[in-house]
Protein backbone atom coordinates (compact mmCIF):
# COMPACT_ATOMS: atom_id res chain seq x y z
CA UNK A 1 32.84 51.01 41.23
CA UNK A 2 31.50 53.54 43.88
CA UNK A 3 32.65 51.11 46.45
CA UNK A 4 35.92 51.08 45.23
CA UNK A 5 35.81 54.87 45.63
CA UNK A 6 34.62 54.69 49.00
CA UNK A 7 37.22 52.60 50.18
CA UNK A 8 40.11 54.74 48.27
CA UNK A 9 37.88 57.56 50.53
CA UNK A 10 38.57 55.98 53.55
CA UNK A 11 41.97 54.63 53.63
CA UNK A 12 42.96 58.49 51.85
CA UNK A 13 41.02 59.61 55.47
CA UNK A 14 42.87 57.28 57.95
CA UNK A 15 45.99 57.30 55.72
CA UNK A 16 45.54 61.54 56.46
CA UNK A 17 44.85 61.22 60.35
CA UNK A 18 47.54 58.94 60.75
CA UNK A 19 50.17 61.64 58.84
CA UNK A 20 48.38 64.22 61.39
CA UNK A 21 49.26 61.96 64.54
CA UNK A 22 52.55 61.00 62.97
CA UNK A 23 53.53 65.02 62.34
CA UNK A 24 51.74 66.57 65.36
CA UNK A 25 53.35 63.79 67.98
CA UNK A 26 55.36 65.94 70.11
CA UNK A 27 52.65 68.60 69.90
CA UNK A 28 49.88 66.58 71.27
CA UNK A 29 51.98 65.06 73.66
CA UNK A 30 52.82 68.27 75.03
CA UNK A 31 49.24 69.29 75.16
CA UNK A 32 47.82 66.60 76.98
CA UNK A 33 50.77 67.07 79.74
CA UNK A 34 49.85 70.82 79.83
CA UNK A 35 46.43 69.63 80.19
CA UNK A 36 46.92 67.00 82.98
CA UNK A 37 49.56 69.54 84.58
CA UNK A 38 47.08 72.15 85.40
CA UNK A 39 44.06 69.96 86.72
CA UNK A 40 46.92 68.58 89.13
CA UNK A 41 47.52 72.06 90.03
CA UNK A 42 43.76 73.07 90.34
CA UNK A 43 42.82 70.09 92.63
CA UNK A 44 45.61 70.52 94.79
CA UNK A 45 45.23 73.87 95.02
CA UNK A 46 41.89 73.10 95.85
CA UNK A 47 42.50 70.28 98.81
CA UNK A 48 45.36 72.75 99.76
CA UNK A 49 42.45 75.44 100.75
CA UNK A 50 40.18 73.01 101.98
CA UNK A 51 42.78 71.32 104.22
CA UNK A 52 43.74 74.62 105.25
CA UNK A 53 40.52 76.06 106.55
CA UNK A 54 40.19 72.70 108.37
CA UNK A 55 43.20 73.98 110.16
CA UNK A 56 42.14 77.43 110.84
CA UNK A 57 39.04 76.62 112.00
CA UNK A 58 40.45 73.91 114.83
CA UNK A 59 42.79 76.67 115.72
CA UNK A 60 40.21 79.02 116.03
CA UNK A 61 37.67 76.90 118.19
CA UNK A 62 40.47 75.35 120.29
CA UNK A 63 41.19 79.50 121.39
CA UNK A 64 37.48 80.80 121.55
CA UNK A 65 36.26 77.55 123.62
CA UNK A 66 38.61 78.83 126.50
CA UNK A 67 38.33 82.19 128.73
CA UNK A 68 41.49 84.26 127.35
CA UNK A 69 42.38 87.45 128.19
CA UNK A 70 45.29 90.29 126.84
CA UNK A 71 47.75 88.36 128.73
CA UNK A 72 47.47 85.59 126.81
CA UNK A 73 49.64 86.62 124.15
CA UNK A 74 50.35 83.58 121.90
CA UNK A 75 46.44 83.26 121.48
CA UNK A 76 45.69 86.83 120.24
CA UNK A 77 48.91 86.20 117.99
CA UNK A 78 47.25 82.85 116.62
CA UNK A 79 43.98 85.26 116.21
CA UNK A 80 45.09 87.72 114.81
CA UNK A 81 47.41 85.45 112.00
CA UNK A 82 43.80 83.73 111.15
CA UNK A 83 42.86 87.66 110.53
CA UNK A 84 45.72 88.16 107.84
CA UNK A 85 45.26 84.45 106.23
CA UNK A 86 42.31 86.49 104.98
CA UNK A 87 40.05 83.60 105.38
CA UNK A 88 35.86 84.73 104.55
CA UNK A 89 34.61 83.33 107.83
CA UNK A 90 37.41 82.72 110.46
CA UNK A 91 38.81 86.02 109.85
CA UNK A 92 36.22 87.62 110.49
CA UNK A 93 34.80 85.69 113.63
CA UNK A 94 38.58 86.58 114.95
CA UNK A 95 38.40 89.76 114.32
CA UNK A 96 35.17 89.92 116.54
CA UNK A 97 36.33 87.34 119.22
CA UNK A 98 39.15 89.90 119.66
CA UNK A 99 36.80 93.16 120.35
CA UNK A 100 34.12 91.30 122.07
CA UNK A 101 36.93 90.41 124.82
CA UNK A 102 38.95 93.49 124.43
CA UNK A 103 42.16 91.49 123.51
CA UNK A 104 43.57 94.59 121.54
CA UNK A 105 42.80 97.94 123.04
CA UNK A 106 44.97 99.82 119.84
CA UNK A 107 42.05 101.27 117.99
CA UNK A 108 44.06 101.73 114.49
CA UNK A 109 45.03 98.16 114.40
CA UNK A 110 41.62 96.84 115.10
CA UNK A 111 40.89 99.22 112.00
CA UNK A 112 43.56 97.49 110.17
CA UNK A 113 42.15 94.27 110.95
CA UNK A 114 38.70 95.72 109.49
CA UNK A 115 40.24 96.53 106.38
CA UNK A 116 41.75 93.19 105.99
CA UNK A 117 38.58 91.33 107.14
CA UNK A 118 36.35 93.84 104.45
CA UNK A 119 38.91 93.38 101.59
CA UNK A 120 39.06 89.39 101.87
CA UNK A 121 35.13 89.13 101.85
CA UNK A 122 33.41 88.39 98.31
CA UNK A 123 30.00 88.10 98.92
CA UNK A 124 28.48 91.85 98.75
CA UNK A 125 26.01 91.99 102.29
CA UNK A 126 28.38 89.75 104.46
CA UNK A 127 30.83 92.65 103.38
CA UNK A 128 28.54 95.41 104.35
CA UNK A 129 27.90 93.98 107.49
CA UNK A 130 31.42 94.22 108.47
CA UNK A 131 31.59 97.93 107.12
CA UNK A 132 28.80 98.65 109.22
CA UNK A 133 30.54 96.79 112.23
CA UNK A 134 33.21 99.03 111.99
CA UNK A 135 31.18 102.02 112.00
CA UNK A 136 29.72 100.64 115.10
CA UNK A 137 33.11 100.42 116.44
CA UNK A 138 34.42 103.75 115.50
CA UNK A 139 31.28 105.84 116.35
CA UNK A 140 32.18 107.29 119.42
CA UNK A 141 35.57 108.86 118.41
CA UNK A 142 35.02 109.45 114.33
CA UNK A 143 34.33 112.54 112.84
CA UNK A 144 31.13 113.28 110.55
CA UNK A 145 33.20 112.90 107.89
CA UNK A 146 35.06 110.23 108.62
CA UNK A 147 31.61 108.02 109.78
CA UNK A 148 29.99 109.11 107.01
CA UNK A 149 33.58 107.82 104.66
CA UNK A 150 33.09 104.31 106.32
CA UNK A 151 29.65 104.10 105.53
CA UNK A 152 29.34 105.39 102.15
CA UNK A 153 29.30 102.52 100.62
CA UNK A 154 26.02 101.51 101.73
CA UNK A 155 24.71 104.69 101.88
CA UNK A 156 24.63 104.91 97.81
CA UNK A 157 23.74 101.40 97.35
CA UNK A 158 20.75 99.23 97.99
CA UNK A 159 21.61 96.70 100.50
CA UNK A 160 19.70 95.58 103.29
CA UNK A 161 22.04 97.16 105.89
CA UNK A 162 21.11 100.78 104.46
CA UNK A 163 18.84 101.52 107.14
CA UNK A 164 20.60 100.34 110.04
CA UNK A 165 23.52 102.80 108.57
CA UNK A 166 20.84 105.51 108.46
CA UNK A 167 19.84 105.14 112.10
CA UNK A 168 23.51 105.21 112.20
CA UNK A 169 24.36 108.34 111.35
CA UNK A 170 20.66 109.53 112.68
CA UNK A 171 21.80 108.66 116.30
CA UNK A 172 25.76 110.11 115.50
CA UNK A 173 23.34 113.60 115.38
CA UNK A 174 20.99 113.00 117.83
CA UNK A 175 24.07 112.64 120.01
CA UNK A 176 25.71 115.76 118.56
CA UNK A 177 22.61 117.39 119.10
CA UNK A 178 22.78 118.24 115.52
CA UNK A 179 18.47 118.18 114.90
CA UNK A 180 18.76 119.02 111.01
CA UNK A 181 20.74 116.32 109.84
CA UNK A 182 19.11 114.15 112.34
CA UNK A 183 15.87 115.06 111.11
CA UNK A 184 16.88 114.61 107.56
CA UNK A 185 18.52 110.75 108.24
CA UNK A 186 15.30 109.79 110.01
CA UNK A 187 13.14 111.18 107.03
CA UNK A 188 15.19 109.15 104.78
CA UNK A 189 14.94 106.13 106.70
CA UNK A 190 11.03 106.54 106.33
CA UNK A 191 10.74 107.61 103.01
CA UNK A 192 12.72 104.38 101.65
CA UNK A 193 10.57 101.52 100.64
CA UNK A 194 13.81 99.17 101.33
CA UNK A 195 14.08 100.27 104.98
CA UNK A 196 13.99 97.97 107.47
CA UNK A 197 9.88 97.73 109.09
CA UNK A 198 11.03 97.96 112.47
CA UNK A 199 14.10 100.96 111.88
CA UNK A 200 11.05 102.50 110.14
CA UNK A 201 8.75 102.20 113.32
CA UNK A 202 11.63 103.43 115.26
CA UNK A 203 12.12 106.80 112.82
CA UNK A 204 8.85 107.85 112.89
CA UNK A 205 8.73 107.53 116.75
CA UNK A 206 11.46 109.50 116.99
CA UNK A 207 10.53 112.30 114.03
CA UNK A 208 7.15 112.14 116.26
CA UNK A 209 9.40 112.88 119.55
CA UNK A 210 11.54 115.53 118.29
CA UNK A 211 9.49 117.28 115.48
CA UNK A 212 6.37 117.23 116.20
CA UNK A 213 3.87 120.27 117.34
C-alpha cells in the first residue's frame, strides 16, 4: 500500500514539474537568452579592453622608444589621445613622457591632463602620487592656497605620500621665506609616526638649521 502511495507521490511530482516546464516555456526560454546575452556582453566587453590596452600600449612604446620633440605633432596628438582614453597606466606614463620632454609648454592643459589622469585612476596611492606630481609641477607659479587645494587630499588622509606633501609645502615657505608655517610643516612632518624615516631626518636637520639657539 505505501508503495502505491509513493509512486502516486512521484508521478503527482513529475506530472507537477512537467505542467511548470509546459506553462513557464516562453519564460525560461527568455531567461536563459537574457542569461547567455549578458555573459556575451561581459566577455567581450572584457577582450574589447584587453585588446585595447594591447593597442595603447604598442602605440605608446612605438612613440617613447624614439627622440620626439614639439614639432612632432602627430606623436604628442597620439599621446595625448592615450591621456583622454583614460587608461590607469598608459595615461599616465603619457602624461609624464609629455612634461619630461616638454612636448606641451601650455601649463592649464598639462593641468587638464592631470585631472584626467587623477580622475581615471582607482587604486587610492597610485592616485596620490599623481596629485602630488602635479603639485610638483605647479609649485613654482601656485598660490598658498591653491598648492595647498591640490594637496589637500593627502594632507587629511593617511597615505604614504603625506610627508613628501609636507616637505612640500615646508619648502613652498622656506622659499617664501615664510619661517612660521615652515616651521610648523617641518614639526608636523616629525611629530607623525607615518612620516617617511628619511623626510623625518631631513625635518629635523632643517628645524635644527633654522630654529635652533
Amino acid at each position: 500500500m505505501s508503495e502505491d502511495i509513493e509512486i502516486i507521490n512521484q508521478n503527482t511530482r513529475i506530472e507537477k514539474i512537467k505542467n511548470f516546464f509546459s506553462n513557464n516555456y516562453k519564460k525560461l526560454i527568455g531567461s536563459l537568452v537574457s542569461i547567455l546575452l549578458v555573459l556575451f556582453i561581459y566577455f567581450g566587453h572584457q577582450e574589447y579592453k584587453k585588446r585595447a590596452k594591447l593597442e595603447i600600449a604598442e602605440i605608446y612604446n612605438q612613440i617613447t622608444l624614439k627622440k620626439i620633440t614639439i614639432e612632432n605633432i602627430n606623436d604628442i596628438e597620439q599621446l595625448v589621445k592615450i591621456i583622454k582614453q583614460k587608461d590607469p597606466i598608459y595615461s599616465a606614463l603619457s602624461l609624464y613622457f609629455i612634461i619630461e620632454n616638454e612636448l606641451v609648454n601650455d601649463q592649464k592643459e598639462i593641468n587638464n591632463f592631470f585631472d584626467i589622469v587623477i580622475k581615471s585612476q582607482k587604486e587610492k596611492e597610485i592616485k596620490n602620487l599623481i596629485i602630488y606630481k602635479k603639485a610638483i609641477y605647479n609649485a613654482d607659479i601656485a598660490s598658498e592656497n591653491e598648492l595647498l587645494e591640490m594637496l589637500n587630499p593627502i594632507l587629511k588622509s593617511e597615505s604614504i605620500w603625506k610627508s613628501h606633501a609636507l616637505l612640500l609645502m615646508a619648502d613652498y615657505f622656506d622659499h617664501n621665506n615664510n619661517l612660521i608655517k615652515l616651521k610648523d610643516f617641518l614639526e608636523e612632518i616629525v611629530n607623525s609616526e607615518l612620516t617617511n624615516n628619511e623626510i623625518k631626518i631631513e625635518a629635523e636637520r632643517r628645524l635644527k638649521r633654522n630654529f635652533s639657539g
